[in-house]
C-alpha atoms as a PDB file:
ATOM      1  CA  UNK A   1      25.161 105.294  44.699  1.00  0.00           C
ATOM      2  CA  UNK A   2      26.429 101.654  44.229  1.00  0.00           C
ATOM      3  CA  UNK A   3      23.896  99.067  43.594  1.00  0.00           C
ATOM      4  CA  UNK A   4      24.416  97.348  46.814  1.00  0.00           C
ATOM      5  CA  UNK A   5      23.859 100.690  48.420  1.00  0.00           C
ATOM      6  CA  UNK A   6      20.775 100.646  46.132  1.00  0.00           C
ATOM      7  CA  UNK A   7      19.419  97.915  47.417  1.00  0.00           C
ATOM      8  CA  UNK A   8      20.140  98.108  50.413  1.00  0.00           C
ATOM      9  CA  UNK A   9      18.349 101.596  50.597  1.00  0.00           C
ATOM     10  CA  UNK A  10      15.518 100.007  48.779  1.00  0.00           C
ATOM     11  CA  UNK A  11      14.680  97.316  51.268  1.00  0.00           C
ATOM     12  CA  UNK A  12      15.088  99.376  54.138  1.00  0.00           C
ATOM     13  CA  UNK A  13      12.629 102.471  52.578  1.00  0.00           C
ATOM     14  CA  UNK A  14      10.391  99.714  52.136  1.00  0.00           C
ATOM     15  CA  UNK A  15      10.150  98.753  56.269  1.00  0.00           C
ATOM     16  CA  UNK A  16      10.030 102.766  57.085  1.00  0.00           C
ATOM     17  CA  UNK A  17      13.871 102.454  58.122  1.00  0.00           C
ATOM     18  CA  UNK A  18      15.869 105.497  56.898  1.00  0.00           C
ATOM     19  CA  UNK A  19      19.122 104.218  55.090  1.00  0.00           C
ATOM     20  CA  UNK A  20      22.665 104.513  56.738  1.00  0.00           C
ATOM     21  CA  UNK A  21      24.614 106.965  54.723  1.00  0.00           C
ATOM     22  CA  UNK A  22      27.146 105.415  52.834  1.00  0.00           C
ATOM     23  CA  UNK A  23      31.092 105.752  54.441  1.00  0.00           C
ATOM     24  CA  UNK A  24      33.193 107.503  51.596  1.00  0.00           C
ATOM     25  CA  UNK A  25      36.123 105.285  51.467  1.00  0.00           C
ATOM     26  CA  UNK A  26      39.258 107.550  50.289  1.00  0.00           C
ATOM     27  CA  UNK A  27      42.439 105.921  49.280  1.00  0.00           C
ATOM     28  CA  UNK A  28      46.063 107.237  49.704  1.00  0.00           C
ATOM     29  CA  UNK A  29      49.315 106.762  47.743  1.00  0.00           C
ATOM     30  CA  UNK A  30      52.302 105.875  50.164  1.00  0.00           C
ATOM     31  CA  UNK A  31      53.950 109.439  50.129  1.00  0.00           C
ATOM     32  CA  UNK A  32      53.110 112.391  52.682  1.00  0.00           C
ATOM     33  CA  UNK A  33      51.859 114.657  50.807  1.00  0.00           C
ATOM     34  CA  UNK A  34      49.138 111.975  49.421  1.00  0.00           C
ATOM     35  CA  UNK A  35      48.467 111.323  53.062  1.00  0.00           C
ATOM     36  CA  UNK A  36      47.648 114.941  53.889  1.00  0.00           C
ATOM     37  CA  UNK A  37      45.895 115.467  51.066  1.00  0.00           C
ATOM     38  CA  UNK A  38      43.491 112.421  52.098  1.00  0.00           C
ATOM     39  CA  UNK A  39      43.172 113.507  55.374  1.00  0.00           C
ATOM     40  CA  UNK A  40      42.200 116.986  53.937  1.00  0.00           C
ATOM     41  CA  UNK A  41      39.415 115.434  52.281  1.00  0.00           C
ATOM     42  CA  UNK A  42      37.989 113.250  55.557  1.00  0.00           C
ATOM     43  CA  UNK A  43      37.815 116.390  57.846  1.00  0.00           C
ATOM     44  CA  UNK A  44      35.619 118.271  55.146  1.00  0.00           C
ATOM     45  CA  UNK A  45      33.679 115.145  54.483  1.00  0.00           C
ATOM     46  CA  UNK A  46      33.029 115.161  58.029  1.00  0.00           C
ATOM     47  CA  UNK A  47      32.724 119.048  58.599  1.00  0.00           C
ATOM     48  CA  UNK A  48      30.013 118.290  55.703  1.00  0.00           C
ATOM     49  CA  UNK A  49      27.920 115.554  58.119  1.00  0.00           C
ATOM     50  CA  UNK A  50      29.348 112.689  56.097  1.00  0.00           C
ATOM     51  CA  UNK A  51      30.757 109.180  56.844  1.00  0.00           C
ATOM     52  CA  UNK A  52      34.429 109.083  55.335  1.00  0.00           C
ATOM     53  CA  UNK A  53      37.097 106.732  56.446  1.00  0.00           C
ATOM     54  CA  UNK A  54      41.123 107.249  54.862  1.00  0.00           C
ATOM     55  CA  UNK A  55      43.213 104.126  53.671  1.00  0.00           C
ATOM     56  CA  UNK A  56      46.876 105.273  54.194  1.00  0.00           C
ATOM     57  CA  UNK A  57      49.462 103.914  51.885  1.00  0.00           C
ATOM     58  CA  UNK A  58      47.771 101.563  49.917  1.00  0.00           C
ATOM     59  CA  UNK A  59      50.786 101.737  47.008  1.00  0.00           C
ATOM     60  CA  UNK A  60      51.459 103.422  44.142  1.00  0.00           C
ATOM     61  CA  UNK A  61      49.748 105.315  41.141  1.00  0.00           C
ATOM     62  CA  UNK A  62      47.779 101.487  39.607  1.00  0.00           C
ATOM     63  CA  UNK A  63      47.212 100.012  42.719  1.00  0.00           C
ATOM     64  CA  UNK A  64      45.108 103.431  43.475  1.00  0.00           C
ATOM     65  CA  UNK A  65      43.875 103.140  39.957  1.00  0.00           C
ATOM     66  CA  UNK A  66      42.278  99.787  40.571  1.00  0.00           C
ATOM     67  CA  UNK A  67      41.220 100.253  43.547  1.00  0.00           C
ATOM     68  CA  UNK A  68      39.094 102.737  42.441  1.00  0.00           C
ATOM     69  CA  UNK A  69      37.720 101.708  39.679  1.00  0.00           C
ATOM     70  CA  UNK A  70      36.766  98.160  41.596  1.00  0.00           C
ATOM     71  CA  UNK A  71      34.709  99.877  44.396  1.00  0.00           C
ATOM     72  CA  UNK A  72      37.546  99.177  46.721  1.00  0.00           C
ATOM     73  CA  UNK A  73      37.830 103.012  47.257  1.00  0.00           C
ATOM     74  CA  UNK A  74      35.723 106.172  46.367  1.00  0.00           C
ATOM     75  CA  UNK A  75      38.463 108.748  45.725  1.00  0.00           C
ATOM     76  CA  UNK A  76      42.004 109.389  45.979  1.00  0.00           C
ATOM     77  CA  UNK A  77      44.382 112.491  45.142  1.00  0.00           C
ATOM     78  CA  UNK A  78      46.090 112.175  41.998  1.00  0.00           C
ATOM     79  CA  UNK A  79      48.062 114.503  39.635  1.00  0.00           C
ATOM     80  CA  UNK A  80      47.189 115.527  35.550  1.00  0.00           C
ATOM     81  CA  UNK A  81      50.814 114.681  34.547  1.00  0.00           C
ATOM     82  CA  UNK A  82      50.056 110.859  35.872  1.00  0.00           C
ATOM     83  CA  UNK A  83      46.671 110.275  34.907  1.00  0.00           C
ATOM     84  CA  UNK A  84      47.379 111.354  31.497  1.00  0.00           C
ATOM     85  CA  UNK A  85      50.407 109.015  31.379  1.00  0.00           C
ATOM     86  CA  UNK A  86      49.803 106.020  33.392  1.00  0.00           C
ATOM     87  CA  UNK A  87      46.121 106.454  33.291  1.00  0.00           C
ATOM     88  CA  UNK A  88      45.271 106.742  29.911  1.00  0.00           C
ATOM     89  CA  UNK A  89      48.639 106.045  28.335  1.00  0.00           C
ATOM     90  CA  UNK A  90      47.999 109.499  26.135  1.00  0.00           C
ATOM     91  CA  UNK A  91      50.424 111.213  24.858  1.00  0.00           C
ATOM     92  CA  UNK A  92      51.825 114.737  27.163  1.00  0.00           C
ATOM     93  CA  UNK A  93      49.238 116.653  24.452  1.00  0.00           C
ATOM     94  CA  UNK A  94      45.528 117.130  25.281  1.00  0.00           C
ATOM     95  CA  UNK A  95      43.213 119.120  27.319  1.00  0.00           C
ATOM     96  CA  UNK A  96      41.717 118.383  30.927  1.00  0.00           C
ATOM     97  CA  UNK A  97      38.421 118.128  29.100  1.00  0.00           C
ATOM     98  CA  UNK A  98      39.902 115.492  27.137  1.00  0.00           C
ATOM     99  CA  UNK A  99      41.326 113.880  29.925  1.00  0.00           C
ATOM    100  CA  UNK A 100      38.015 114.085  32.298  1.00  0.00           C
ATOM    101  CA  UNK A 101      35.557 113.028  28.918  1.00  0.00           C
ATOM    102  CA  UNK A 102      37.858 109.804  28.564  1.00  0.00           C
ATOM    103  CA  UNK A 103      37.995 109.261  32.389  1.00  0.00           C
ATOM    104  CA  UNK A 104      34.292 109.427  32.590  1.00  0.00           C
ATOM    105  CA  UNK A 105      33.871 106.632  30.197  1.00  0.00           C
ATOM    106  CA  UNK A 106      35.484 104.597  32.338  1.00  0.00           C
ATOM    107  CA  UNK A 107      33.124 105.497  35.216  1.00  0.00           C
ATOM    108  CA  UNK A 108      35.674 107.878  36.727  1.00  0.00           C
ATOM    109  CA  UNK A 109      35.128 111.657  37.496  1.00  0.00           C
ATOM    110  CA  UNK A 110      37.654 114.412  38.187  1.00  0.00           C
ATOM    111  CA  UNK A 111      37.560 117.299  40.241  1.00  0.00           C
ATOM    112  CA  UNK A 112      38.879 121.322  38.846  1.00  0.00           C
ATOM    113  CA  UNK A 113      43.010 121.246  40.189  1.00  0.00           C
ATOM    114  CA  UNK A 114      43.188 122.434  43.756  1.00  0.00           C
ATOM    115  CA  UNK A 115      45.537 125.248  42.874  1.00  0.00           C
ATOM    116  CA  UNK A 116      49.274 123.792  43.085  1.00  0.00           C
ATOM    117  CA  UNK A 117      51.427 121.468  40.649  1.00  0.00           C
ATOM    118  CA  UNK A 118      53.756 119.073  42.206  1.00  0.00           C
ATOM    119  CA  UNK A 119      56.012 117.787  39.461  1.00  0.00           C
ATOM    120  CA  UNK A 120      58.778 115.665  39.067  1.00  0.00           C
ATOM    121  CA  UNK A 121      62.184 116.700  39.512  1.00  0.00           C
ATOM    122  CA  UNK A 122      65.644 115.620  39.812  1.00  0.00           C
ATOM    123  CA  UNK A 123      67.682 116.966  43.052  1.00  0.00           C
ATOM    124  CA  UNK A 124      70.897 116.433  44.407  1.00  0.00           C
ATOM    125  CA  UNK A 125      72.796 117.550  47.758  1.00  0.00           C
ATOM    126  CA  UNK A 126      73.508 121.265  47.090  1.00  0.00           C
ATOM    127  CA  UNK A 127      77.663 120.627  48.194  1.00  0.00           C
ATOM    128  CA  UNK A 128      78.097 117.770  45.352  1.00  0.00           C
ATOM    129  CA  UNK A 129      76.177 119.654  42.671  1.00  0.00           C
ATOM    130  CA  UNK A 130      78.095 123.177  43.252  1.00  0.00           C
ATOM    131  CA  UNK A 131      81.059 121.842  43.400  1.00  0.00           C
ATOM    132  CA  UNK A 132      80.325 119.916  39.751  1.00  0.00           C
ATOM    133  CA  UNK A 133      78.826 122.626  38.419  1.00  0.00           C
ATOM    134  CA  UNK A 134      75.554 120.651  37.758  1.00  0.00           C
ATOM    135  CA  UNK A 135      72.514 123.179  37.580  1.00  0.00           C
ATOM    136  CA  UNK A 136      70.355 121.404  34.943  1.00  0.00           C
ATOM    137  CA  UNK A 137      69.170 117.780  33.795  1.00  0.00           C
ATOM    138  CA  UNK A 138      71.148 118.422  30.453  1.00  0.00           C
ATOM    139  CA  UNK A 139      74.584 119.026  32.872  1.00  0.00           C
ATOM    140  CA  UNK A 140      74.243 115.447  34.058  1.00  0.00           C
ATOM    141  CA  UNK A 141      75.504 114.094  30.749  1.00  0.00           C
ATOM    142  CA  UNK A 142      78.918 115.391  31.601  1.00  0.00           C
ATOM    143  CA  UNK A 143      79.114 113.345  34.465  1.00  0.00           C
ATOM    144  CA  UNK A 144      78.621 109.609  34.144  1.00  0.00           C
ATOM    145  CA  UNK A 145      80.498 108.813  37.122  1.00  0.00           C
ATOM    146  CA  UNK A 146      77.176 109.334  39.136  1.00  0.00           C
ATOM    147  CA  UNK A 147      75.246 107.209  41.247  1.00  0.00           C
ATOM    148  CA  UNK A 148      71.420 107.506  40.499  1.00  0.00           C
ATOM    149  CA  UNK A 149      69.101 105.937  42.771  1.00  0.00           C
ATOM    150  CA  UNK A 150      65.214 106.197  41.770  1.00  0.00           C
ATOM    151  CA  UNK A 151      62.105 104.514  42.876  1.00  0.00           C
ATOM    152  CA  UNK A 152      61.093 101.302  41.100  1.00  0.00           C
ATOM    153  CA  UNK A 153      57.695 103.273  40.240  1.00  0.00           C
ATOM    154  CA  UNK A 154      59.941 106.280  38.792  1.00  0.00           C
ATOM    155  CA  UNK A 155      61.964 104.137  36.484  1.00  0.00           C
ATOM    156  CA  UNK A 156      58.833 101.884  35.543  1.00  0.00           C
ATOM    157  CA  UNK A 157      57.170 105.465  34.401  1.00  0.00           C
ATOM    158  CA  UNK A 158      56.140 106.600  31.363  1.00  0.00           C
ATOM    159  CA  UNK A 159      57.061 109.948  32.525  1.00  0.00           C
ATOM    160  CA  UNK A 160      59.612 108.441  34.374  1.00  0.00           C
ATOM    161  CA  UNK A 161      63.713 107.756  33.817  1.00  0.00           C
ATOM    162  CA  UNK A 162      64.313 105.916  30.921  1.00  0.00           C
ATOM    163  CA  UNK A 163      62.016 108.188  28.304  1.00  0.00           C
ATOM    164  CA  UNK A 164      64.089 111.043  30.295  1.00  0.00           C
ATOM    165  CA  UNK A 165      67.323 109.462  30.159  1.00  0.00           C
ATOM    166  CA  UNK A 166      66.760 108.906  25.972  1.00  0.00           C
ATOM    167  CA  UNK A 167      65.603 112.828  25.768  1.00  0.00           C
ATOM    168  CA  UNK A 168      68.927 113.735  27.741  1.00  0.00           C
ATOM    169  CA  UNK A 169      71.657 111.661  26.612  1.00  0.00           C
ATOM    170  CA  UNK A 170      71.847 110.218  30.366  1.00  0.00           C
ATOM    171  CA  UNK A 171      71.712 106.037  29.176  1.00  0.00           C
ATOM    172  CA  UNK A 172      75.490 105.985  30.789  1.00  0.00           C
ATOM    173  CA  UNK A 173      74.787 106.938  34.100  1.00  0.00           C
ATOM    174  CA  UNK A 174      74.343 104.143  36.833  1.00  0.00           C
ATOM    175  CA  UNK A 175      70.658 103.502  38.089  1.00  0.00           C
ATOM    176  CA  UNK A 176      69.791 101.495  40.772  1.00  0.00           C
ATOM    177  CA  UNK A 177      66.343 101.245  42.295  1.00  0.00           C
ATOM    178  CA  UNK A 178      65.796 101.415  45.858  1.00  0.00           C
ATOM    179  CA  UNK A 179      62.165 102.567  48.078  1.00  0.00           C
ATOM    180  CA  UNK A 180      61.753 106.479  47.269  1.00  0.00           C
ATOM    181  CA  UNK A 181      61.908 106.938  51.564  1.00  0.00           C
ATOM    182  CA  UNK A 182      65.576 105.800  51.482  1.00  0.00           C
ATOM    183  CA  UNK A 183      66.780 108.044  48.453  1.00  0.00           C
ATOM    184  CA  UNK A 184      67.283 111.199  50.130  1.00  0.00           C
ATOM    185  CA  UNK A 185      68.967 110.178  53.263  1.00  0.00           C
ATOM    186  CA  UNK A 186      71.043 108.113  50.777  1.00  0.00           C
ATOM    187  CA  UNK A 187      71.478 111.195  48.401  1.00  0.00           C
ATOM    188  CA  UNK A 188      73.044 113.293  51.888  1.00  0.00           C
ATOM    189  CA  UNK A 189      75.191 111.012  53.239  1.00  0.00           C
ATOM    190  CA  UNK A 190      76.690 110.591  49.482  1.00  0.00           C
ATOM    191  CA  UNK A 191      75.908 107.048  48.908  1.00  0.00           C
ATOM    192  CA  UNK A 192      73.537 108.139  45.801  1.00  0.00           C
ATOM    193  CA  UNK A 193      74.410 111.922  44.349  1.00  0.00           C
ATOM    194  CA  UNK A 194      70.904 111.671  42.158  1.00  0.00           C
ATOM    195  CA  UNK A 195      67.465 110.683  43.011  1.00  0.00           C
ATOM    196  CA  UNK A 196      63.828 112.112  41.499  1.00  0.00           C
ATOM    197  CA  UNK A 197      61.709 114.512  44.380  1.00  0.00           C
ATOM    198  CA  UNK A 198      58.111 115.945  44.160  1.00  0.00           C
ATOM    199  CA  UNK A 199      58.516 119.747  44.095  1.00  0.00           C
ATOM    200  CA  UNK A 200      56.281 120.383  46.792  1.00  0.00           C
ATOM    201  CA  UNK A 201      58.484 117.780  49.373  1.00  0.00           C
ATOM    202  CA  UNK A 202      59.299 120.230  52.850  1.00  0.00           C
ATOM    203  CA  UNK A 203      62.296 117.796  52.403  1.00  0.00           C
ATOM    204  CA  UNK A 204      64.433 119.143  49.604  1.00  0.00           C
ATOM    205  CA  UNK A 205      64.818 122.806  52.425  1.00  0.00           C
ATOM    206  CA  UNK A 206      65.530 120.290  55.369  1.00  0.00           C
ATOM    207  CA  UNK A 207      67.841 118.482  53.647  1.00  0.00           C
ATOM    208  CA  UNK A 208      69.654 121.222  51.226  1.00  0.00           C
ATOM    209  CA  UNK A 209      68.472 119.459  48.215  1.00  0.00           C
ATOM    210  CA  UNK A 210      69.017 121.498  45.051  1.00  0.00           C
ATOM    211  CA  UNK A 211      66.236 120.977  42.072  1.00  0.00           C
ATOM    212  CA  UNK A 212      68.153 120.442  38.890  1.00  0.00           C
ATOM    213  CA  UNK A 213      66.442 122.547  36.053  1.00  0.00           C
ATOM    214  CA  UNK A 214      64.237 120.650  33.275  1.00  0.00           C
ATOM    215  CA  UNK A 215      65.687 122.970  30.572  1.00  0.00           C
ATOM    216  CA  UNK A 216      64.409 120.452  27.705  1.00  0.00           C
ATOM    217  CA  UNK A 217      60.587 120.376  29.288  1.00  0.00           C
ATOM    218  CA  UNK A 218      60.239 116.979  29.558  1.00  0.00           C
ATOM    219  CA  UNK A 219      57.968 116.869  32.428  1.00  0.00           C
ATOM    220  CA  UNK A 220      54.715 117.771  31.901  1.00  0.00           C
ATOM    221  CA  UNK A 221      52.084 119.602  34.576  1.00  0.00           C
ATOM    222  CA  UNK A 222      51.169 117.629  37.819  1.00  0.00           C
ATOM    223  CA  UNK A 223      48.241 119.365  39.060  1.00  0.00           C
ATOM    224  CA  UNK A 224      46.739 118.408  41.830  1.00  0.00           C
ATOM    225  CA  UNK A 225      43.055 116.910  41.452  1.00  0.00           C
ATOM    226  CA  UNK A 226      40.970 114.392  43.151  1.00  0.00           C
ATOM    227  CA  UNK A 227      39.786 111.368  41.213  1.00  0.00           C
ATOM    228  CA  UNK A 228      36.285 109.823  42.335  1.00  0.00           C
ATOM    229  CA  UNK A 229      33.461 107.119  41.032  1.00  0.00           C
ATOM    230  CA  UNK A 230      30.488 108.511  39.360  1.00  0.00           C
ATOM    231  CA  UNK A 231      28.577 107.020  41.372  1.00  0.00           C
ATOM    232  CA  UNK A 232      29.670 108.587  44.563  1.00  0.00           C
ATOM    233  CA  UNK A 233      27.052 110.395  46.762  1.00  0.00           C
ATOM    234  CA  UNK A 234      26.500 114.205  45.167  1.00  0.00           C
ATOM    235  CA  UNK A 235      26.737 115.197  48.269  1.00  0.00           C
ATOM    236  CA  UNK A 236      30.277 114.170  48.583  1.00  0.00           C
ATOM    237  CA  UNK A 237      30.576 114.656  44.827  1.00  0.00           C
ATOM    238  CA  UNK A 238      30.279 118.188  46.257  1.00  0.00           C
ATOM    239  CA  UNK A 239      32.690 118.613  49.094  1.00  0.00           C
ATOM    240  CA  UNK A 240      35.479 117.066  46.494  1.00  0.00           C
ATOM    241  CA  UNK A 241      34.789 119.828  43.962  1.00  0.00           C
ATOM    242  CA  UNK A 242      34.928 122.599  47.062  1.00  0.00           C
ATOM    243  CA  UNK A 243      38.793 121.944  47.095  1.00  0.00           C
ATOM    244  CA  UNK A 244      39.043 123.767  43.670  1.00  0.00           C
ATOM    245  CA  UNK A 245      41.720 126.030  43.472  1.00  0.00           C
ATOM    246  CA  UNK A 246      41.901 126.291  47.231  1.00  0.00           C
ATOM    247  CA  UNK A 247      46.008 125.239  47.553  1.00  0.00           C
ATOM    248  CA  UNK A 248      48.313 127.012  46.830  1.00  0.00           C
ATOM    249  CA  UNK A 249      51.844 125.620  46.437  1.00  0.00           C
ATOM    250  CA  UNK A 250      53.232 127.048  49.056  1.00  0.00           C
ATOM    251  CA  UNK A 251      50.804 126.018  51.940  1.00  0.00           C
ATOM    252  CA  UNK A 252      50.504 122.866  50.110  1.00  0.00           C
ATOM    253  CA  UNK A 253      54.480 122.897  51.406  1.00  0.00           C
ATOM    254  CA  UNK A 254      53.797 123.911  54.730  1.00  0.00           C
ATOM    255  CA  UNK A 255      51.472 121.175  54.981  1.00  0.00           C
ATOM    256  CA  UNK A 256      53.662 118.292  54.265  1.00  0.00           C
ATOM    257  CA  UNK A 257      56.670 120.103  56.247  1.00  0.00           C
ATOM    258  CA  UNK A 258      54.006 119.620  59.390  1.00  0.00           C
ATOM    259  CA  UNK A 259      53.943 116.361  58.102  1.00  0.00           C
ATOM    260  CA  UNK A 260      56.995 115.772  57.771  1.00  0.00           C
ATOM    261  CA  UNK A 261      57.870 117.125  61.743  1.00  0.00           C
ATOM    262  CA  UNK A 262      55.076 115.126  63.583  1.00  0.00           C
ATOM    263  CA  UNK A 263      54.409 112.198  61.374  1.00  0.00           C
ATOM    264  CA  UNK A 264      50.393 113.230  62.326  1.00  0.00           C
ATOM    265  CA  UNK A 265      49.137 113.612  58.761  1.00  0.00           C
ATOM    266  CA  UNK A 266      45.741 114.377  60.736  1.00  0.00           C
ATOM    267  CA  UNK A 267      46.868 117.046  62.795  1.00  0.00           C
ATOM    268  CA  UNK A 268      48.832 118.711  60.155  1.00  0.00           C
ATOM    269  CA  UNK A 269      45.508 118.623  57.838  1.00  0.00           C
ATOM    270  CA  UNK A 270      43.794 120.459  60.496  1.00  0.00           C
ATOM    271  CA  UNK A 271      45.893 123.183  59.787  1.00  0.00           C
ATOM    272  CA  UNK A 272      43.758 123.931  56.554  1.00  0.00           C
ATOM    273  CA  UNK A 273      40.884 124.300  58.349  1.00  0.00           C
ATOM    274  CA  UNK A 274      42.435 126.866  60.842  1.00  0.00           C
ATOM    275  CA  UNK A 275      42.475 124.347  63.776  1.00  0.00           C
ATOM    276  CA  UNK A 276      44.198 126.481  66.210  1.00  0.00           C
ATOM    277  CA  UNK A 277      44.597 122.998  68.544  1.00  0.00           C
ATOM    278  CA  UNK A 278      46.770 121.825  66.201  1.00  0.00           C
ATOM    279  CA  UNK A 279      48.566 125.528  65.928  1.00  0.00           C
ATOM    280  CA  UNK A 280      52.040 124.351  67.412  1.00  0.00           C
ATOM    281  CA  UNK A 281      52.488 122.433  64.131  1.00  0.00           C
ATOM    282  CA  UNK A 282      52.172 125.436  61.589  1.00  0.00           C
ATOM    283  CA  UNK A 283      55.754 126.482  59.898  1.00  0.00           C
ATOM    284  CA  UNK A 284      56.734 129.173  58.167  1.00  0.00           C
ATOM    285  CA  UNK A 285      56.528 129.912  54.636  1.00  0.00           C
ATOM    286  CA  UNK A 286      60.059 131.027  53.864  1.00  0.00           C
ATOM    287  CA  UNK A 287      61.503 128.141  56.261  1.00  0.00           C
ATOM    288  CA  UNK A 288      59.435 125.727  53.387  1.00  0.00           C
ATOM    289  CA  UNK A 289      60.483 127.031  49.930  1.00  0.00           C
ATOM    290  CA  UNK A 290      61.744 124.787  47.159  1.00  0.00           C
ATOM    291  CA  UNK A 291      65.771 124.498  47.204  1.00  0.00           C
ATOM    292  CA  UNK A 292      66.356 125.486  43.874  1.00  0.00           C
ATOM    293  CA  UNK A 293      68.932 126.354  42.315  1.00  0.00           C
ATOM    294  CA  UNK A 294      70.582 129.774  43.648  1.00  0.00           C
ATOM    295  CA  UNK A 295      74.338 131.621  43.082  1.00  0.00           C
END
């Protein structure tokens, strides 16, 4: 509990008023899948008999970050491969016990992965990269006619383009960076032929976006966790940790492609919980698989 709460709680124990239960205060990052996933976490919150309130889109991975760590929020969905990089600024080495020993110094606890890993990738428009030949990161070298468009938080990454682009031999291709939204549209109509995409995005099937293979491994795992104060009620403490290995990637796809559909990140998080009222938003799994890369 946060000493305000504390107090507050105090003074009212003291006049034989029972305390208001604090309203968990969960943050977003301003993608879909970060929406459902917050959403996720309000219904069980509530399902649970708490308070819990969701601020959509409030920016990317530091804004989050602070956010958190100020009070402003209580917990937010976040990914290994991020916290270990723009986080903790640790190398890709090092185990989640590591990583949760040095967040917890910092007042900061994290939940077991939920059971998928979204990584980064780089896609392009199936047409362009058959007809190049372009299967894999390494192929893009042969190409430096084209157009890259990433999201300013992509190339500002640790794990992001320019570490990548050293590893590959890509320094020669031309970057521009544009809001992540407008990349695929962009990347269809052939105004961009590159662009970075989470691996779970119901997107890349829409849109016939092929994954291009990491053959050197330079991303590292982005499981799925939740991040959270210390200080947060056990109760809620609780719910987080009941999320544990409970996604899978592929209805973590289906999830976002609902999404995607209805723009009702509520409705589609419903789905989890079996909500048949929100039943004429559930896909199908093949419809919702990856585009990778196939003959």
């Amino acid at each position: 509990m946060k000493p305000l709460a504390q107090a507050l709680a105090l003074s009212l124990s003291l006049v034989g008023i029972p305390p208001a239960a604090a309203t968990v205060e969960i943050g977003s990052k301003a993608f879909t899948e970060s929406y459902v996933l917050a959403e996720l976490v309000v219904q069980a919150m509530q399902r649970a008999g708490l308070e819990a309130t969701h601020r959509p889109g409030m920016g990317g991975t530091i804004i989050l970050w602070q956010a958190l760590r100020g009070g402003g929020i209580d917990t937010y969905p976040d990914y290994t491969g991020t916290i270990r990089e723009q986080i903790l600024g640790a190398t890709l080495a090092g185990s989640s016990e590591e990583m949760r020993s040095a967040l917890a110094e910092l007042g900061i606890g994290m939940t077991a992965p939920l059971g998928f890993d979204n990584t980064y990738a780089l896609v392009m428009h199936r047409p362009m990269a058959q007809r190049l030949g372009v299967r894999t990161i390494s192929d893009l070298a042969a190409h430096p006619e084209l157009k890259v468009g990433l999201s300013h938080e992509f190339l500002e990454r640790r794990d992001g383009w320019w570490p990548l682009a050293d590893r590959y031999g890509l320094e020669t291709l031309e970057v521009r960076g544009l809001e992540h939204a407008l990349a695929y549209p962009a990347v269809v109509r052939g105004e961009l032929d590159v662009t970075e995409a989470y691996s779970t995005d119901a997107k890349l099937a829409e849109l016939d976006l092929v994954t291009l293979e990491d053959d050197l491994d330079f991303f590292p795992r982005y499981e799925a966790v939740l991040l959270y104060r210390l200080d947060l009620d056990p109760a809620a403490v609780r719910v987080l940790e009941s999320f544990a290995d409970r996604l899978d990637e592929a209805r973590m796809i289906e999830l976002n492609a609902a999404a995607e559909r209805t723009r009702d990140y509520a409705a589609a998080a419903s789905l989890y919980f079996g909500n048949t009222a929100a039943g004429s938003l559930s896909v199908g799994r093949v419809a919702t698989r990856i585009a990778r890369w196939t003959l």
